[in-house]
N, C-alpha and C. Protein backbone atom coordinates (compact mmCIF):
# COMPACT_ATOMS: atom_id res chain seq x y z
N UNK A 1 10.65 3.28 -1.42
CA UNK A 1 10.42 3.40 -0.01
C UNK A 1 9.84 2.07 0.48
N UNK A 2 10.31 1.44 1.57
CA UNK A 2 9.80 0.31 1.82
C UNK A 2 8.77 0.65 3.38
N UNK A 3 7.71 0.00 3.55
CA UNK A 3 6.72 0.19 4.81
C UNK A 3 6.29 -1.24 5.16
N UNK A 4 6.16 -0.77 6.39
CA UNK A 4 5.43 -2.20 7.27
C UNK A 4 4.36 -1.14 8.10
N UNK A 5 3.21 -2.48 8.08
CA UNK A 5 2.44 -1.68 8.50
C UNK A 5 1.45 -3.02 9.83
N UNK A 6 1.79 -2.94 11.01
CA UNK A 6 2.02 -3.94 11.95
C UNK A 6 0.28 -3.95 12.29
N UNK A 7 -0.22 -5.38 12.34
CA UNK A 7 -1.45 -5.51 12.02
C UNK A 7 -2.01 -5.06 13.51
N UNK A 8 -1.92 -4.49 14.32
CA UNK A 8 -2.26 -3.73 15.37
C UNK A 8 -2.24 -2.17 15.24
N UNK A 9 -1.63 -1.62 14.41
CA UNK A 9 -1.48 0.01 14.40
C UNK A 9 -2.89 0.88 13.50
N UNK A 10 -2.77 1.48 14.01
CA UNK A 10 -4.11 2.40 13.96
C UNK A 10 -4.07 2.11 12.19
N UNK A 11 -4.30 2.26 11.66
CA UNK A 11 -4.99 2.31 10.48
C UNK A 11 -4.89 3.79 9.44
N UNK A 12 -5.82 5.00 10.73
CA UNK A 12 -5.76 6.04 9.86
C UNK A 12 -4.93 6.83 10.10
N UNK A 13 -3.91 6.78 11.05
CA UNK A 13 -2.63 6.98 11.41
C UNK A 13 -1.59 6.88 10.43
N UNK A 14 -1.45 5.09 10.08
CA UNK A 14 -0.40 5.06 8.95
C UNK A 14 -1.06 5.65 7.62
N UNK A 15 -2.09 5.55 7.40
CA UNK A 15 -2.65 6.40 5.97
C UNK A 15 -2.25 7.75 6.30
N UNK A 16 -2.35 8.63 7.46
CA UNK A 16 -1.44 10.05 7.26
C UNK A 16 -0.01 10.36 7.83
N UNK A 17 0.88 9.12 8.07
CA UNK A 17 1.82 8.89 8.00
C UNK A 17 2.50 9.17 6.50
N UNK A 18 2.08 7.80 5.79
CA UNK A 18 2.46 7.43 4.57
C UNK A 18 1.47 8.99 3.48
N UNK A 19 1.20 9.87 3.63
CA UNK A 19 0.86 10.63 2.76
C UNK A 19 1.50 11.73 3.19
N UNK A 20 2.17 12.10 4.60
CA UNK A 20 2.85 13.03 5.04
C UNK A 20 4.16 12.55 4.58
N UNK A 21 4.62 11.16 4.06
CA UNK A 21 5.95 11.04 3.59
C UNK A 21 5.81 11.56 2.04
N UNK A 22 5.03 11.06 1.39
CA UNK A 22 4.65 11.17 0.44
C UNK A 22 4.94 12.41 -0.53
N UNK A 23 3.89 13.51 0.43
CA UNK A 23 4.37 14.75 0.04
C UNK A 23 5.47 15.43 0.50
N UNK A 24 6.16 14.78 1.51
CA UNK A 24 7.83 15.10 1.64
C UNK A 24 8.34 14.73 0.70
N UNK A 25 7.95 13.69 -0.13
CA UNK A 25 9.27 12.88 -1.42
C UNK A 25 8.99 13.12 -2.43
N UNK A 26 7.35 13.54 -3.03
CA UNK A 26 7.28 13.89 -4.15
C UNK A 26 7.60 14.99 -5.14
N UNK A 27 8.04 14.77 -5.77
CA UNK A 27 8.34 15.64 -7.15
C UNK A 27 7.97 15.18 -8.25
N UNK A 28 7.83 16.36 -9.45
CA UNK A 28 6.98 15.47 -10.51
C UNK A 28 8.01 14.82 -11.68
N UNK A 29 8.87 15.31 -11.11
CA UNK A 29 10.36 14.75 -12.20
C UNK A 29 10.79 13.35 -11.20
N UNK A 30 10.43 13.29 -9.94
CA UNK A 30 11.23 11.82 -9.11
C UNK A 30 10.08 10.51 -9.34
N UNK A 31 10.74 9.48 -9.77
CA UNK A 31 10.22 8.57 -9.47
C UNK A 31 9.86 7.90 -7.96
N UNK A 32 8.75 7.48 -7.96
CA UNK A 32 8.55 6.55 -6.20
C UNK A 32 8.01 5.39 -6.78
N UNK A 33 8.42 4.45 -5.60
CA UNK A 33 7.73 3.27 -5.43
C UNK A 33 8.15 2.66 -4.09
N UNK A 34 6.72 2.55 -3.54
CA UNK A 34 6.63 1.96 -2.14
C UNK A 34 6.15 0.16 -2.17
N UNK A 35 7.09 -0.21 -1.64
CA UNK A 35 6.97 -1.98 -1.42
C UNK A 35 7.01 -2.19 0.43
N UNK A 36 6.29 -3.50 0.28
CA UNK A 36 6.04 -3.86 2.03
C UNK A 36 4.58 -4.73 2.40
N UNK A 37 4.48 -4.70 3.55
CA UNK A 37 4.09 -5.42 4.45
C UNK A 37 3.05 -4.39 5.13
N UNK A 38 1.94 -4.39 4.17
CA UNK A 38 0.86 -2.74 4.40
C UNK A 38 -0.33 -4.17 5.32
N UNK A 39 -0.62 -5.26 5.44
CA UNK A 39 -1.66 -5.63 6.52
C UNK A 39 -3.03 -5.84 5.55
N UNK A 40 -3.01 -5.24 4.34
CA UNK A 40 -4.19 -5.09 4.04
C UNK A 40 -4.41 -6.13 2.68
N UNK A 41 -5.81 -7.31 2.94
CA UNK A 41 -5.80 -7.71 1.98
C UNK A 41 -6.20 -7.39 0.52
N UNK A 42 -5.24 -7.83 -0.53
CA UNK A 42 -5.53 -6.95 -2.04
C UNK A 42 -6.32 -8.28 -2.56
N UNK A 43 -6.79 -9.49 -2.43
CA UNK A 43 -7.45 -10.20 -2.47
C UNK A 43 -8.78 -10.39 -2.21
N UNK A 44 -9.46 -9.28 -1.61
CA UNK A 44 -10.32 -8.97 -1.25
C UNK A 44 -11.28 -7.79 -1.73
N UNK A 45 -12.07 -7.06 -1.53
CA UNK A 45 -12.76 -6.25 -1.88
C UNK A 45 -13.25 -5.53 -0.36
N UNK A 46 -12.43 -4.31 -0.06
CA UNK A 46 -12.84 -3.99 1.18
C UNK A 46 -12.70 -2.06 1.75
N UNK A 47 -12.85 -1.52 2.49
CA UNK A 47 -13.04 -0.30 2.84
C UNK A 47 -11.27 0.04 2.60
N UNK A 48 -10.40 -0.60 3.43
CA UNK A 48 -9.10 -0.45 4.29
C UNK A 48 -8.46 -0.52 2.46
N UNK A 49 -8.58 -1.12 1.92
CA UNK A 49 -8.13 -1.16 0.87
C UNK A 49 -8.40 -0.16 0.05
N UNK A 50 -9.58 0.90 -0.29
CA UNK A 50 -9.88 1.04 -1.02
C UNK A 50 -9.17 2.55 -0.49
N UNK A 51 -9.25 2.83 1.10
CA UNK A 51 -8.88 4.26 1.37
C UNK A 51 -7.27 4.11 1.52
N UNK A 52 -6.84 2.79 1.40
CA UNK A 52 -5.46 2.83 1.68
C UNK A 52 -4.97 3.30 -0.28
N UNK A 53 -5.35 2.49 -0.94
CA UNK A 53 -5.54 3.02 -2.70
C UNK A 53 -5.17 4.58 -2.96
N UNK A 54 -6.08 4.96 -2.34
CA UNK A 54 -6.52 6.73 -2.59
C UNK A 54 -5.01 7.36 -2.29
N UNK A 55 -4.29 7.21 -0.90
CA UNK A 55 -3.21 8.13 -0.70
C UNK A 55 -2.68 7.83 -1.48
N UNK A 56 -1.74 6.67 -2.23
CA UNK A 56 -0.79 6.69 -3.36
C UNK A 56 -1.05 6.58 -4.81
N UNK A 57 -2.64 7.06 -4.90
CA UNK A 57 -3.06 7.44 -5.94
C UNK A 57 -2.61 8.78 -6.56
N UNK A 58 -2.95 9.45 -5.04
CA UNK A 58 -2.70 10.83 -5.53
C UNK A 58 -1.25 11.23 -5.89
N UNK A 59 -0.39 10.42 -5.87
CA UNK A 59 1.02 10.44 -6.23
C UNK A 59 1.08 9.69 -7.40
N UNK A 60 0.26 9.45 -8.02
CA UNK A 60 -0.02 8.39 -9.33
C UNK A 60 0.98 7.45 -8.94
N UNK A 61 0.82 7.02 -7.84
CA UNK A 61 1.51 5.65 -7.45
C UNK A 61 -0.31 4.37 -7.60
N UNK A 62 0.17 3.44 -8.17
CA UNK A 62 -1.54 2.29 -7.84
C UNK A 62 -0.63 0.87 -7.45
N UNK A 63 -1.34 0.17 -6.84
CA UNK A 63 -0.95 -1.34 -6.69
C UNK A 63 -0.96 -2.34 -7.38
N UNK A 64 0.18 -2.94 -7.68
CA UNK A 64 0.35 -4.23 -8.96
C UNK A 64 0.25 -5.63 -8.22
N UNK A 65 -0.13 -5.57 -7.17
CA UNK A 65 0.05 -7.16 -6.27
C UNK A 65 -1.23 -7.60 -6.44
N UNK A 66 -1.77 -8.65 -7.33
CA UNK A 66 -3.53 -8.76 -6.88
C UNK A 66 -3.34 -10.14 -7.09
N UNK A 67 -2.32 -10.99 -6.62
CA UNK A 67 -1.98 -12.46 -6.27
C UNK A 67 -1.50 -12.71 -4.74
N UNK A 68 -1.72 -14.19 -4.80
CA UNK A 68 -1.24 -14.53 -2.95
C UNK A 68 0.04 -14.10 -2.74
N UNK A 69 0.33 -13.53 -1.48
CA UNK A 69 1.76 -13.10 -1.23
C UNK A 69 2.56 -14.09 -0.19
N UNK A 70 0.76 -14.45 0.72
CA UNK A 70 1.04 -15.68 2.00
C UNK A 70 0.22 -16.51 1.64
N UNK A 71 0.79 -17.46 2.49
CA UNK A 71 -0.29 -19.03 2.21
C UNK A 71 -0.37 -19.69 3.51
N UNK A 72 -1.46 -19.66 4.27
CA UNK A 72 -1.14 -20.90 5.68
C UNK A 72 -2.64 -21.63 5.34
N UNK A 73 -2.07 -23.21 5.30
CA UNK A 73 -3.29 -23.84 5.03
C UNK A 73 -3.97 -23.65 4.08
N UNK A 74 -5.18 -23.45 4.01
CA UNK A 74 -5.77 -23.01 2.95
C UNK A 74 -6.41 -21.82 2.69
N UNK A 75 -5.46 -21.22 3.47
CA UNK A 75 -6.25 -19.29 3.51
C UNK A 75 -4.88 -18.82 2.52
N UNK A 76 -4.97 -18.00 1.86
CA UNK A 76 -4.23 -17.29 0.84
C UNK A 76 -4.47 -15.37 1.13
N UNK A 77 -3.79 -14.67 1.11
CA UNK A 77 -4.07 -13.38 0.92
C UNK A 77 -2.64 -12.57 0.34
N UNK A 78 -2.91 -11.31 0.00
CA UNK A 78 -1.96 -10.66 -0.69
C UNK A 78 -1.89 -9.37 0.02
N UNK A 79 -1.01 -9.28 1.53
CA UNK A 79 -1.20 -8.26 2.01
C UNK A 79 0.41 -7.55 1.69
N UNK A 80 1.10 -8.31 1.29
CA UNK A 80 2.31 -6.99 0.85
C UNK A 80 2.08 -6.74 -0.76
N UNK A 81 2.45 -6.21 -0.78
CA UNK A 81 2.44 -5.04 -2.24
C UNK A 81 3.09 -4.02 -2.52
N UNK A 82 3.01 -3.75 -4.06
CA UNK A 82 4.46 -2.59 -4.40
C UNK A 82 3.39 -1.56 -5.53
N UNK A 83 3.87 -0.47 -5.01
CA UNK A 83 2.93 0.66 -5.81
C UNK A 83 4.21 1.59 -7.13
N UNK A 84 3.53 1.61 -7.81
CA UNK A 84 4.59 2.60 -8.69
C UNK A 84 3.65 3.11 -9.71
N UNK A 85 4.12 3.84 -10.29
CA UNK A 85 3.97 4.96 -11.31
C UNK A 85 3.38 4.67 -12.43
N UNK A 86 2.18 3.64 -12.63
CA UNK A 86 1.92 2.93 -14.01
C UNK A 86 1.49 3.87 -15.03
N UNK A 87 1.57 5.55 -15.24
CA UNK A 87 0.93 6.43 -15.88
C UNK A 87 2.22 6.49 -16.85
């Protein structure tokens, strides 16, 4: 499943967006993995990250991106990322 998540949109909106898809797609025999443009830096240590974590946890989906994804100047962050099934 691919997501964008537009650095203006509510926040706890797309977190029950993306968990209302979630439990539309899950099964315990289907594989998922969500890739995109989620806004949130994984370079960091922060709230938005940590509750954005939790929904595709509970799908034993976790995030493998914890390198720069953008670069302007000398700011670096890793706000797209791809979640899958590491269990």
């Amino acid at each position: 499943m691919a997501v964008y998540r537009a650095p203006t949109e509510h926040f706890n909106l797309f977190l029950n967006r993306l968990d209302d898809i979630l439990k539309t797609l899950y099964k315990v025999d289907t594989q998922l993995l969500i890739c995109g443009d989620i806004d949130i830096d994984y370079l960091t240590d922060n709230d938005k990250k940590r509750q954005l974590d939790a929904v595709p946890l509970t799908y034993n989906l976790s995030a493998t991106v914890y390198f720069p994804t953008r670069s302007q100047g000398s700011s670096n962050t890793a706000i797209d990322n791809i979640f899958i099934d590491t269990f």
